[in-house]
C-alpha atoms as a PDB file:
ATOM      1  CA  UNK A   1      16.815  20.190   3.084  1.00  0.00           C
ATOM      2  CA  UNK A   2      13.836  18.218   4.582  1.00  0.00           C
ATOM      3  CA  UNK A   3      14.680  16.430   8.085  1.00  0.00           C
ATOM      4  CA  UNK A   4      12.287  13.720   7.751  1.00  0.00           C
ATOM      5  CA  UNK A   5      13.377  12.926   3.935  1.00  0.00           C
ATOM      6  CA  UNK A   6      14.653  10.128   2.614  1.00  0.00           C
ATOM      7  CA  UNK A   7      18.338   9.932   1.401  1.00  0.00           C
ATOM      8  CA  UNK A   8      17.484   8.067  -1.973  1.00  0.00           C
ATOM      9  CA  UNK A   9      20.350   9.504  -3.876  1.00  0.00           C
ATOM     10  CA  UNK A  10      22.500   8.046  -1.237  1.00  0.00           C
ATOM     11  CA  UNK A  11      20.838   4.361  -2.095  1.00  0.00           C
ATOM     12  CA  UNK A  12      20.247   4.427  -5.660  1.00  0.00           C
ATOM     13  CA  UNK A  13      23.998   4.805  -5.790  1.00  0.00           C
ATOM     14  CA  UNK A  14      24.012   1.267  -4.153  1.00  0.00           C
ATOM     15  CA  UNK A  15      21.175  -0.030  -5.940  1.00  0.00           C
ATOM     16  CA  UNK A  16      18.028   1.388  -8.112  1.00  0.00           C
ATOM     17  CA  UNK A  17      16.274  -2.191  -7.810  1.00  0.00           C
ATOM     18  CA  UNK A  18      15.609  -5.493 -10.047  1.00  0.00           C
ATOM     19  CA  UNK A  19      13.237  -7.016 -11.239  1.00  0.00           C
ATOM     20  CA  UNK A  20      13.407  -9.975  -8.987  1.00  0.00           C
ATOM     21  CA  UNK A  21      12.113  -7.464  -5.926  1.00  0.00           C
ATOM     22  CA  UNK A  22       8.204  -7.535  -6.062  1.00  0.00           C
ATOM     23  CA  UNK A  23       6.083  -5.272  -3.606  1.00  0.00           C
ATOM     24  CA  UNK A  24       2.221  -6.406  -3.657  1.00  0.00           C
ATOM     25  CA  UNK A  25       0.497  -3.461  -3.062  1.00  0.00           C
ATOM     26  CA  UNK A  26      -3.173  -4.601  -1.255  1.00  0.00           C
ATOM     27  CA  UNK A  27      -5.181  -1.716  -2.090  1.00  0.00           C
ATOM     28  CA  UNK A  28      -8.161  -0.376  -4.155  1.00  0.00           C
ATOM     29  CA  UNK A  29      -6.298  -1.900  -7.079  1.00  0.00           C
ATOM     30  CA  UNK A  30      -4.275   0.144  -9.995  1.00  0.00           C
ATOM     31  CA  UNK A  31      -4.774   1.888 -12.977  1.00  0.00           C
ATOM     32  CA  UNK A  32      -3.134  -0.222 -15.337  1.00  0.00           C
ATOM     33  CA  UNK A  33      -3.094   2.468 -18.269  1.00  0.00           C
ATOM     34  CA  UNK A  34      -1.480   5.121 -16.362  1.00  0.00           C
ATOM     35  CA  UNK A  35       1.628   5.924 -18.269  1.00  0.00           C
ATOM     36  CA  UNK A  36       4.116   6.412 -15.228  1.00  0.00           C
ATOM     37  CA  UNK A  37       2.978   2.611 -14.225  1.00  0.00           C
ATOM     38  CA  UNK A  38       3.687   0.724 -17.920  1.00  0.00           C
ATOM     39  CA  UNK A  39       5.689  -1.750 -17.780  1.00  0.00           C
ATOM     40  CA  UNK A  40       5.779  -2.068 -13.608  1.00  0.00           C
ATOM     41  CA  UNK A  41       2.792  -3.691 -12.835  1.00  0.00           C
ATOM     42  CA  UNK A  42       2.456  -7.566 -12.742  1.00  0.00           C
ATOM     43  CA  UNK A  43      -0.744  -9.438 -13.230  1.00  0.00           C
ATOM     44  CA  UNK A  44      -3.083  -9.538  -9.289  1.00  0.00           C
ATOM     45  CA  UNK A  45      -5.946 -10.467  -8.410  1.00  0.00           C
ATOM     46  CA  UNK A  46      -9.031  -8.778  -7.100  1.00  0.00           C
ATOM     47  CA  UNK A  47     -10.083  -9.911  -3.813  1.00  0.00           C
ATOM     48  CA  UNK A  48     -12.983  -8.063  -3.638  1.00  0.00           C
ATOM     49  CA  UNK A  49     -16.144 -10.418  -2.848  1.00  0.00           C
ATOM     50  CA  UNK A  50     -19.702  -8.519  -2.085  1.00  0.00           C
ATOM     51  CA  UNK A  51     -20.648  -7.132  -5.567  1.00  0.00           C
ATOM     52  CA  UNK A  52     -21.964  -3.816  -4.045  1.00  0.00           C
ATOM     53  CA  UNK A  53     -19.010  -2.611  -2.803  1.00  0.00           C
ATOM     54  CA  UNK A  54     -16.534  -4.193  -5.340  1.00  0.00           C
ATOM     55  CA  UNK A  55     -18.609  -1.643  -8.456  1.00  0.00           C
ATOM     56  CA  UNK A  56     -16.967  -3.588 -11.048  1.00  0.00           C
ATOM     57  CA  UNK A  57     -19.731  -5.980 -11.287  1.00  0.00           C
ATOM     58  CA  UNK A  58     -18.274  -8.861 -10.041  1.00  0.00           C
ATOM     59  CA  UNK A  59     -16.686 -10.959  -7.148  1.00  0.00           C
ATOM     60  CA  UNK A  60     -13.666 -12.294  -7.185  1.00  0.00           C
ATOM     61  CA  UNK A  61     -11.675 -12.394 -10.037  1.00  0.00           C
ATOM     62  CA  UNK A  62      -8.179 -11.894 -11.944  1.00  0.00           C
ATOM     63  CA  UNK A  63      -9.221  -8.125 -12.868  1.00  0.00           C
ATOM     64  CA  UNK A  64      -7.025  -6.194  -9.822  1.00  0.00           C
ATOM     65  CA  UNK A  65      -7.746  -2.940 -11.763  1.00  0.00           C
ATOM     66  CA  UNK A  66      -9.312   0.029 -10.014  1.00  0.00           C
ATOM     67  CA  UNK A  67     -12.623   0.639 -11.028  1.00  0.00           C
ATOM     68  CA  UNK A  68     -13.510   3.733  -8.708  1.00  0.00           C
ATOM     69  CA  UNK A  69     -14.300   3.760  -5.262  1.00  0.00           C
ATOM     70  CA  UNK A  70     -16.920   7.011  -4.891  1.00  0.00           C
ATOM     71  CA  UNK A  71     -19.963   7.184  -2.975  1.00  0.00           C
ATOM     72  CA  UNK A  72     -22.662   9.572  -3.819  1.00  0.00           C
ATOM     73  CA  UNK A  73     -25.141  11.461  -1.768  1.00  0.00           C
ATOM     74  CA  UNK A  74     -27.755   9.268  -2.733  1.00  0.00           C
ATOM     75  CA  UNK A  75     -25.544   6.078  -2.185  1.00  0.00           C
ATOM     76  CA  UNK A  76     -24.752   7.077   1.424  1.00  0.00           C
ATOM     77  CA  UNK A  77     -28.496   7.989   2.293  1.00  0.00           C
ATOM     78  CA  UNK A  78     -29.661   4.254   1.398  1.00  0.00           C
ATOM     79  CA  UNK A  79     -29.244   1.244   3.190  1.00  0.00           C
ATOM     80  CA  UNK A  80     -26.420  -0.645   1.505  1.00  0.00           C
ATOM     81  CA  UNK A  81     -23.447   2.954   2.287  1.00  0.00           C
ATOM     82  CA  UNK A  82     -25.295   4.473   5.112  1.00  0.00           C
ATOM     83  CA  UNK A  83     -22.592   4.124   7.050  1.00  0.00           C
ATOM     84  CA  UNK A  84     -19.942   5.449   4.413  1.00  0.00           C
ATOM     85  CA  UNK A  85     -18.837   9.071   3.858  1.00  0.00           C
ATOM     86  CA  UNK A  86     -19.469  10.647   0.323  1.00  0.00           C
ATOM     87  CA  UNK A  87     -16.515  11.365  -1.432  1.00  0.00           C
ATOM     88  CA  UNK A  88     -14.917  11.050  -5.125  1.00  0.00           C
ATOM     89  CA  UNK A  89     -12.824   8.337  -6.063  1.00  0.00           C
ATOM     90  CA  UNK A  90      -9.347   8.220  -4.023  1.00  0.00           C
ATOM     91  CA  UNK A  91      -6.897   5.983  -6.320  1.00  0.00           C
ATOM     92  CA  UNK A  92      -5.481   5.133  -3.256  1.00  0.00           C
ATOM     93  CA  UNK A  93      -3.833   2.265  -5.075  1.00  0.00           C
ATOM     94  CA  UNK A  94      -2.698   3.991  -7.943  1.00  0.00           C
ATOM     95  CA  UNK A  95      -0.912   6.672  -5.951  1.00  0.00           C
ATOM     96  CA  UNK A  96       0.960   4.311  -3.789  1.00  0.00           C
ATOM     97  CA  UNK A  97       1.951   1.826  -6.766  1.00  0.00           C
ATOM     98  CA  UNK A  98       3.450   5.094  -8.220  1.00  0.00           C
ATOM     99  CA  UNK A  99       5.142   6.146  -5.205  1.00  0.00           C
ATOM    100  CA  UNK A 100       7.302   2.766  -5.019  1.00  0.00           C
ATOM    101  CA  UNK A 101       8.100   1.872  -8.650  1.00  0.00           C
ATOM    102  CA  UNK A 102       6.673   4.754 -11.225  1.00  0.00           C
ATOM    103  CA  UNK A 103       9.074   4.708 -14.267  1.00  0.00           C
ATOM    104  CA  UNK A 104      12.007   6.555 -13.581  1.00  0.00           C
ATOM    105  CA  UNK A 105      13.912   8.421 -16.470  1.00  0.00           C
ATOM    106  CA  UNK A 106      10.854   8.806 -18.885  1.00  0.00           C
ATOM    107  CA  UNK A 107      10.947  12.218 -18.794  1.00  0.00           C
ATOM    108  CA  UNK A 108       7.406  12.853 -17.049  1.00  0.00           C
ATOM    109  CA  UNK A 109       5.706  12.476 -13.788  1.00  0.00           C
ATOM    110  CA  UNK A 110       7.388  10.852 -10.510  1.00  0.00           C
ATOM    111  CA  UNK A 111      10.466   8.499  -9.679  1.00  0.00           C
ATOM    112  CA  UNK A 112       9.330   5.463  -7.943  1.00  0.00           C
ATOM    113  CA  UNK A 113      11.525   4.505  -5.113  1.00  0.00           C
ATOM    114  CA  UNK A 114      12.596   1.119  -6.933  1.00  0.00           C
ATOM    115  CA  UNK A 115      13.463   1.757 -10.756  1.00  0.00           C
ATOM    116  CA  UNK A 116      13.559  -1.691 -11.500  1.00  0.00           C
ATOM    117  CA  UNK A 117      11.048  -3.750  -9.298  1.00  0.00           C
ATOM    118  CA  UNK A 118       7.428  -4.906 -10.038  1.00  0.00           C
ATOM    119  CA  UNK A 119       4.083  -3.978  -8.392  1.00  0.00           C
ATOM    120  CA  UNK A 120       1.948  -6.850  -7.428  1.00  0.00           C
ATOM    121  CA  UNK A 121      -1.566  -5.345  -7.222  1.00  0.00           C
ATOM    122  CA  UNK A 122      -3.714  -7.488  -5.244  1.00  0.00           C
ATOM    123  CA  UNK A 123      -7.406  -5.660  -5.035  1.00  0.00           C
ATOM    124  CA  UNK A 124      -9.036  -5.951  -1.393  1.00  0.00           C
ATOM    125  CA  UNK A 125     -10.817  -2.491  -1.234  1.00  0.00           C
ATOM    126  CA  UNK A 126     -13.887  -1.361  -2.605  1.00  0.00           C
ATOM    127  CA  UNK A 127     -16.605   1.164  -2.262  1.00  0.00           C
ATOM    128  CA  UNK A 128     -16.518   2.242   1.587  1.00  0.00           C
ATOM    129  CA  UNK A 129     -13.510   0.304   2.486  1.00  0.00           C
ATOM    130  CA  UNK A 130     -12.316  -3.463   2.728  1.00  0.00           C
ATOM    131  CA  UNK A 131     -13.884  -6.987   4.434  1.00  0.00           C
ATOM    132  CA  UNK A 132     -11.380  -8.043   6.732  1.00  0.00           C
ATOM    133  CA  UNK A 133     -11.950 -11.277   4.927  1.00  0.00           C
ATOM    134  CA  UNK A 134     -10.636 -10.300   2.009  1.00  0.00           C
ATOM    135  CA  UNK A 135      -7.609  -8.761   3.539  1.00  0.00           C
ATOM    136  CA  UNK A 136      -6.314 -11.630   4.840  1.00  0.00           C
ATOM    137  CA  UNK A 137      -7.461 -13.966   1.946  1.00  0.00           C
ATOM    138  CA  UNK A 138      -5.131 -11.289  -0.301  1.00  0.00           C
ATOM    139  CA  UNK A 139      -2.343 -11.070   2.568  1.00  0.00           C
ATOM    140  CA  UNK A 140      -1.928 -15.070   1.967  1.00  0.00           C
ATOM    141  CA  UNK A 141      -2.059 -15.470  -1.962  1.00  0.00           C
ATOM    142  CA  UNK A 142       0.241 -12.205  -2.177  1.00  0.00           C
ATOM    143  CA  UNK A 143       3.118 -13.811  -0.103  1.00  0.00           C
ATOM    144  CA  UNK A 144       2.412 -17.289  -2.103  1.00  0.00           C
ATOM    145  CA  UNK A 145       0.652 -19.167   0.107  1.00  0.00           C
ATOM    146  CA  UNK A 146      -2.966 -20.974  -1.339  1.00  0.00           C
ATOM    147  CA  UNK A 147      -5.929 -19.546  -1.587  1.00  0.00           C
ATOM    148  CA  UNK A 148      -9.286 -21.408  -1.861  1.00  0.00           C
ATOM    149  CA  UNK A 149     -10.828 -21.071  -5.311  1.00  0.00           C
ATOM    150  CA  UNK A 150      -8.101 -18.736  -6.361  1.00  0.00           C
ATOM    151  CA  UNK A 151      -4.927 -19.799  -8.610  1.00  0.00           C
ATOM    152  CA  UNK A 152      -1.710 -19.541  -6.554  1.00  0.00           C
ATOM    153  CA  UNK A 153      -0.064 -16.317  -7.208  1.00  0.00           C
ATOM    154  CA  UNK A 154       3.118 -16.968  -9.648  1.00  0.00           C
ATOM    155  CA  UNK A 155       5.325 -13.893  -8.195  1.00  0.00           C
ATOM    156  CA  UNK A 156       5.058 -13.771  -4.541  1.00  0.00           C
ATOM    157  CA  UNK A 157       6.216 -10.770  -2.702  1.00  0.00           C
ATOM    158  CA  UNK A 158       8.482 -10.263  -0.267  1.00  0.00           C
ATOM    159  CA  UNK A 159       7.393  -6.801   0.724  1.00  0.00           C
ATOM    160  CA  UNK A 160       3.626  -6.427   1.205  1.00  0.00           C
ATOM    161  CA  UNK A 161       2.248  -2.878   1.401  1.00  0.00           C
ATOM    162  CA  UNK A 162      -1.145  -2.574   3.415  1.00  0.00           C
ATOM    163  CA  UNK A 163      -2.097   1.130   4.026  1.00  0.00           C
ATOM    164  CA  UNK A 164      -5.605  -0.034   5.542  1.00  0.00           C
ATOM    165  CA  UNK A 165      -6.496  -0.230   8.838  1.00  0.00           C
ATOM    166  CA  UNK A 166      -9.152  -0.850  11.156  1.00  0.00           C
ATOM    167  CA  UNK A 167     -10.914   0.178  14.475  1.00  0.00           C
ATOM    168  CA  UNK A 168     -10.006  -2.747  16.825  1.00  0.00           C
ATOM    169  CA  UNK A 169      -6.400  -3.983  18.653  1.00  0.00           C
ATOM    170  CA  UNK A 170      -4.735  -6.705  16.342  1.00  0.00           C
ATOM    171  CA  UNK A 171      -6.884 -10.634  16.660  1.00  0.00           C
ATOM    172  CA  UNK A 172      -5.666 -13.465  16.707  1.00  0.00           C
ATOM    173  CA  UNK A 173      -6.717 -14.233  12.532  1.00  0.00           C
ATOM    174  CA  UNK A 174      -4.570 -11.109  11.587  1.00  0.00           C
ATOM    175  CA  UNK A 175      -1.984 -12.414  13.758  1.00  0.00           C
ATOM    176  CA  UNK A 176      -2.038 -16.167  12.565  1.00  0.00           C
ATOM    177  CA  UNK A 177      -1.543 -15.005   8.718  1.00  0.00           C
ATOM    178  CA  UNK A 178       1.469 -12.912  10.030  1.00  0.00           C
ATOM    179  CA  UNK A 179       2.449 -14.978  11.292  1.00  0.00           C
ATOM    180  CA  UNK A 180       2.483 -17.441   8.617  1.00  0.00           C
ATOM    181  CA  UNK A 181       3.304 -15.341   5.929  1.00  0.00           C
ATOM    182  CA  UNK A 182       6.512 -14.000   7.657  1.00  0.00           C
ATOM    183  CA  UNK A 183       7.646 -17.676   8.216  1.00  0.00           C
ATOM    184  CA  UNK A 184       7.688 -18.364   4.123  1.00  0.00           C
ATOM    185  CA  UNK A 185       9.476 -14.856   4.299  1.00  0.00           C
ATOM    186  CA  UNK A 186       7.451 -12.116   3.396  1.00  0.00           C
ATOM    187  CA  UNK A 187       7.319  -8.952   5.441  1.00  0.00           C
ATOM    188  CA  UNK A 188       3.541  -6.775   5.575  1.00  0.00           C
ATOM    189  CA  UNK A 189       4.614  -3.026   6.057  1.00  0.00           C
ATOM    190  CA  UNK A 190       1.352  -1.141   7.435  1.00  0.00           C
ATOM    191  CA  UNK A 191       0.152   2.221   8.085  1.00  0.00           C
ATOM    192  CA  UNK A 192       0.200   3.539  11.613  1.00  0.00           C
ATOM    193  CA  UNK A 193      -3.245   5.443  10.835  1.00  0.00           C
ATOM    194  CA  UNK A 194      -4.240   8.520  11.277  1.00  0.00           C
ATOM    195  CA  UNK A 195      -6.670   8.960  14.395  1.00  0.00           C
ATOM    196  CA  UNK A 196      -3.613  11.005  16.286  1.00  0.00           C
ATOM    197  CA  UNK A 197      -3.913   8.191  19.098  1.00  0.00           C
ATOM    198  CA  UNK A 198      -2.468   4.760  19.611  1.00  0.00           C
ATOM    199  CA  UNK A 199      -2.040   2.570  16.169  1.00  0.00           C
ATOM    200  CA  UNK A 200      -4.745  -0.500  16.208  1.00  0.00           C
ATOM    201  CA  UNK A 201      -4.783  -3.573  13.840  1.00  0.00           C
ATOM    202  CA  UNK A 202      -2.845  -4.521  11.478  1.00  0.00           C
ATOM    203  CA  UNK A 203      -0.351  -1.471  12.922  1.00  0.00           C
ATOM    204  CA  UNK A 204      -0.446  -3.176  16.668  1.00  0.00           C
ATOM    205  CA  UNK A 205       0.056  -6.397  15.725  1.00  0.00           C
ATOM    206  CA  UNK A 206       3.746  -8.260  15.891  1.00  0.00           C
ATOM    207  CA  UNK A 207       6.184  -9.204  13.279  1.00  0.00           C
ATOM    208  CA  UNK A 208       4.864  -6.279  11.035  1.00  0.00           C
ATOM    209  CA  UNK A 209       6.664  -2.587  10.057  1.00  0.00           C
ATOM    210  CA  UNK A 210       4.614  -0.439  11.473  1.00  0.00           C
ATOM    211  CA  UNK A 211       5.216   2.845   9.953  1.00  0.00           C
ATOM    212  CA  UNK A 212       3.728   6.457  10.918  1.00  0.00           C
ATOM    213  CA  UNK A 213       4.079  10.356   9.400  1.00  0.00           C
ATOM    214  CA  UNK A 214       6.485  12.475  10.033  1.00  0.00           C
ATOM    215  CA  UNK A 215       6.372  16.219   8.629  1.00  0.00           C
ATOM    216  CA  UNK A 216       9.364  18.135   6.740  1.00  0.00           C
ATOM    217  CA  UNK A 217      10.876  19.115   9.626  1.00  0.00           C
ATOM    218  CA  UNK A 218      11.272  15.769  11.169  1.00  0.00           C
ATOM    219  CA  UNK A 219       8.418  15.937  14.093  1.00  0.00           C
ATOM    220  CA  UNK A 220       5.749  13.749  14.039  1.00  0.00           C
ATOM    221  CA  UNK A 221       2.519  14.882  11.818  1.00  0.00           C
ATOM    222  CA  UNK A 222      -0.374  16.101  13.618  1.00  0.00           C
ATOM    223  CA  UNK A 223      -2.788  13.081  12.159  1.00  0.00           C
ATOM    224  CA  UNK A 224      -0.175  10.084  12.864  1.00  0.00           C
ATOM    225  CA  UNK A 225      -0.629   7.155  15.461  1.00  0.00           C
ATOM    226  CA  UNK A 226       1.800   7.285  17.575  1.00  0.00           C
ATOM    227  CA  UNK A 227       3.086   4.215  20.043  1.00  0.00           C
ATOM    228  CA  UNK A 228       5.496   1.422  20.867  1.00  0.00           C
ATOM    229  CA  UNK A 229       4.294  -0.480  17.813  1.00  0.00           C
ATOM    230  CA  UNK A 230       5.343   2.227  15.741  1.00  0.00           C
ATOM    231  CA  UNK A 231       8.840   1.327  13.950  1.00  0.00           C
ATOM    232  CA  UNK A 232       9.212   4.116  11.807  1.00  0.00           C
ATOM    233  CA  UNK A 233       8.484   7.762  10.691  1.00  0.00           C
ATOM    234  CA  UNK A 234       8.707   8.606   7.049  1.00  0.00           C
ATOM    235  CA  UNK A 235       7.488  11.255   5.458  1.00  0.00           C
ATOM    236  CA  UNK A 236       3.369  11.423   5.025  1.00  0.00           C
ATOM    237  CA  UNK A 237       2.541  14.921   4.262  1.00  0.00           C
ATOM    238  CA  UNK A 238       1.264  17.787   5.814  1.00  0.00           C
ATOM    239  CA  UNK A 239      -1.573  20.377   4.598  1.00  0.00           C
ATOM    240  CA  UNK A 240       1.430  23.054   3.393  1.00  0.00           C
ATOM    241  CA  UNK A 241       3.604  20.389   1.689  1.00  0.00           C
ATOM    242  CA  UNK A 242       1.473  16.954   0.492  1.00  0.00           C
ATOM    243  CA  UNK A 243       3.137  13.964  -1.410  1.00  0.00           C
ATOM    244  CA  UNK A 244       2.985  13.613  -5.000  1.00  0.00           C
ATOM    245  CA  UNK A 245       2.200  10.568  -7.189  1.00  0.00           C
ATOM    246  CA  UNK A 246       0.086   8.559  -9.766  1.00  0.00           C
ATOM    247  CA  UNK A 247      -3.605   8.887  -9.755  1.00  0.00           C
ATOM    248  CA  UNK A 248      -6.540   9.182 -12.476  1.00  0.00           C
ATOM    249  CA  UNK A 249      -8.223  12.249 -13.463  1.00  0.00           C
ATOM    250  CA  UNK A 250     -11.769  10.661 -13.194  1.00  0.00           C
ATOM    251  CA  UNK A 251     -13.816  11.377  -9.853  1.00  0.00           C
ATOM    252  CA  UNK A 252     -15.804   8.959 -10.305  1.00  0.00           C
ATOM    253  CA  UNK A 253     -14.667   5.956 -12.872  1.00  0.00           C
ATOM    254  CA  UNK A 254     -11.519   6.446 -14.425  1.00  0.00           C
ATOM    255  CA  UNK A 255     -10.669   8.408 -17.137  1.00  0.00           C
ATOM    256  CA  UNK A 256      -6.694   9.182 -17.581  1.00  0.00           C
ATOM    257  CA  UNK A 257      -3.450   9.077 -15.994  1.00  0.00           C
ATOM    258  CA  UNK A 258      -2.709  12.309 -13.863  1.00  0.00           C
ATOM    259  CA  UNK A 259      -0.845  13.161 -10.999  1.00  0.00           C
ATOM    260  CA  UNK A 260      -2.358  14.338  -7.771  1.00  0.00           C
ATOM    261  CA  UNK A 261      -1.542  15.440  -3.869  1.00  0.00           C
ATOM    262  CA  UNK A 262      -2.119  13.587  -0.782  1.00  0.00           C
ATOM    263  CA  UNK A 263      -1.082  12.852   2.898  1.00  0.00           C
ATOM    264  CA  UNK A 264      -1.661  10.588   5.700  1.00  0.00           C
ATOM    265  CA  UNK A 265       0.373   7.510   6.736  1.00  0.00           C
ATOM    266  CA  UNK A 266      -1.098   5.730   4.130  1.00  0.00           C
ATOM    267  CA  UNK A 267       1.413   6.945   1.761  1.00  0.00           C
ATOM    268  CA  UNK A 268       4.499   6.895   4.775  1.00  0.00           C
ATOM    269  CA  UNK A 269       3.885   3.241   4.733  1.00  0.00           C
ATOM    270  CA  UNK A 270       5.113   3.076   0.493  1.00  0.00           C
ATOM    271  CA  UNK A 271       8.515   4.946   0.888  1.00  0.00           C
ATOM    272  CA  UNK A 272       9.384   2.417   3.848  1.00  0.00           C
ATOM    273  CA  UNK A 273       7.913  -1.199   1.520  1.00  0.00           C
ATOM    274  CA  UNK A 274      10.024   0.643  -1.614  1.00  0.00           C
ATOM    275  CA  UNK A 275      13.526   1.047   0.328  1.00  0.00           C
ATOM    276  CA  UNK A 276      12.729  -2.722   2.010  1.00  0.00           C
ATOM    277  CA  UNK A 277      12.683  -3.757  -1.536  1.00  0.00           C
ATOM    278  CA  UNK A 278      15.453  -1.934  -2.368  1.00  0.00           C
ATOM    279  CA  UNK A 279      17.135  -4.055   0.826  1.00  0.00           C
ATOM    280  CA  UNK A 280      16.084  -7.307  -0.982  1.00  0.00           C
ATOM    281  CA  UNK A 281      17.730  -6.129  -4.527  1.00  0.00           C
ATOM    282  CA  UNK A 282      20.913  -5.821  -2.803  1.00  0.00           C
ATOM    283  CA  UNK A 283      20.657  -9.411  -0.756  1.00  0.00           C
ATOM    284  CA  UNK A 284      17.435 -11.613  -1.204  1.00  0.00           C
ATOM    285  CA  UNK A 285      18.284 -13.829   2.105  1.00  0.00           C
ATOM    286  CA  UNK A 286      16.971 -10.823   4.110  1.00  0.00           C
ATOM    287  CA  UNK A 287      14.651 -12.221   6.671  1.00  0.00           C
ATOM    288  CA  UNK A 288      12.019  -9.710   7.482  1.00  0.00           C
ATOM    289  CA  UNK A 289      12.929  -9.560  10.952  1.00  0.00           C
ATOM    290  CA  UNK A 290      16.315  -8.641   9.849  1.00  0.00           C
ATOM    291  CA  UNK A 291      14.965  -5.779   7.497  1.00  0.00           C
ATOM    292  CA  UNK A 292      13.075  -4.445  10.087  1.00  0.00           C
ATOM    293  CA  UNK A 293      16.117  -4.062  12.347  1.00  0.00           C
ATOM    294  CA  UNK A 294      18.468  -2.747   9.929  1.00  0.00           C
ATOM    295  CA  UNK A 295      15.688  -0.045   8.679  1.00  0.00           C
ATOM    296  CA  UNK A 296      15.137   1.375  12.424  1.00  0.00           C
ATOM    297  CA  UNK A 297      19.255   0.851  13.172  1.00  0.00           C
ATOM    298  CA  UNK A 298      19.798   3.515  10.254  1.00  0.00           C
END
């Protein structure tokens, strides 16, 4: 019906996942009690390290739970989230974790793209966004590589989700954990962003899937990045026809699992990370260069 969709039916025919094919999802964090995500979520970690912005209390720790990421009037008009824009919380997180592997066959809510595989929620956002720091600290310990002062991560990912971005072309510390982190074998799946101009880091840097928004009828969304670094177009959502998944009811901390609308190539990035896992249930041996050229060949 849609031009830009994706032909699930087609692959859950092949495969609808195992449990052996984990996505991390580096994010806000998850609602663990939402009742589309039981069972699918494995224990993170929260990467979050300036206490004002994490608002859970706390630094770093093994809580990757979303506590709420809203900034109030009177938040943004003092010093610490001048600079930040007042909204509710997003559940960014949440609605991407849902969006790859929500429960399918429960009889409520959403089918995840993978019915079988695990969510690896690894916390690196907070109130007003995410420390580039921490991004890369949580890039490394979600692929399995060591972390100072954190315990190694027992289920590293192969697919690696990262719908953040930033204002400046791809350095050369982004590119070094790429780097490294595709060499053990784990491929980071970004978001073009949003700025309706050329992507910039992580979406510009090599050896990642760069993935921008596409609307129903196939042509590129008004809001996507656009460029060579682009791989992909998948479906992101436009103001007449948004994407549906997991999110809590609470604007500011949480308060129960709901279901919400939103766009933006945050939430292209998820459909492409849940059919690369879907890749990897079929044959684990995929290199991420290889997934990346099989995904653009078809």
């Amino acid at each position: 019906i849609h031009a830009s969709a994706l032909n699930l039916s087609a692959a859950w025919d092949i495969t609808t996942g195992t449990v052996a094919s984990v996505v991390a999802v580096l994010d806000t964090g998850v609602r663990p009690g939402h009742p589309d995500l039981a069972g699918r979520l494995l224990a993170g970690y929260d990467f979050v390290s300036e206490v004002e912005f994490a608002n859970d209390g706390n630094g770093r720790d093994s809580d990757a739970s979303d506590p709420g990421d809203w900034v109030t009037s009177a938040e943004a008009s003092g010093p610490i989230f001048r600079f930040c824009e007042v909204s509710d919380s997003s559940w960014h997180g949440t609605f991407i974790a849902g969006q790859i592997a929500a429960a399918t066959g429960n009889g409520q809510g959403i089918a995840g793209v993978n019915w079988a595989g695990k969510i690896l929620p690894v916390r690196v956002s907070g109130k007003c966004g995410a420390f580039l720091s921490d991004i890369l600290d949580g890039i490394r310990w979600a692929a399995g590589l060591t972390v100072s002062g954190v315990p190694d991560n027992a289920n590293p990912a192969k697919v690696i989700n990262l719908s953040f971005g930033g204002d400046a072309p791809c350095g050369s510390s982004y590119q070094s954990v790429i780097d490294e982190i595709t060499a053990r074998g784990s491929l980071l799946v970004v978001a073009a962003g949003n700025e309706s101009g050329a992507p910039s880091r992580p979406a510009d840097c090599r050896r990642v899937l760069t993935v921008g928004a596409a609307q129903s009828n196939g042509a590129k969304a008004s809001y996507s990045n656009l460029g060579s670094a682009v791989s992909l177009m998948a479906p992101g959502g436009t103001s007449g026809m948004q994407l549906y998944s997991t999110v809590d009811s609470g604007f500011q901390g949480p308060v129960s699992g709901t279901y919400g609308y939103k766009q933006g190539t945050s939430f292209s990035a998820p459909l492409a990370a849940g059919v690369a896992s879907l890749m990897i249930s079929v044959n684990p041996s995929l290199t991420p260069a290889q997934i990346v050229d099989r995904l653009k060949a078809s």
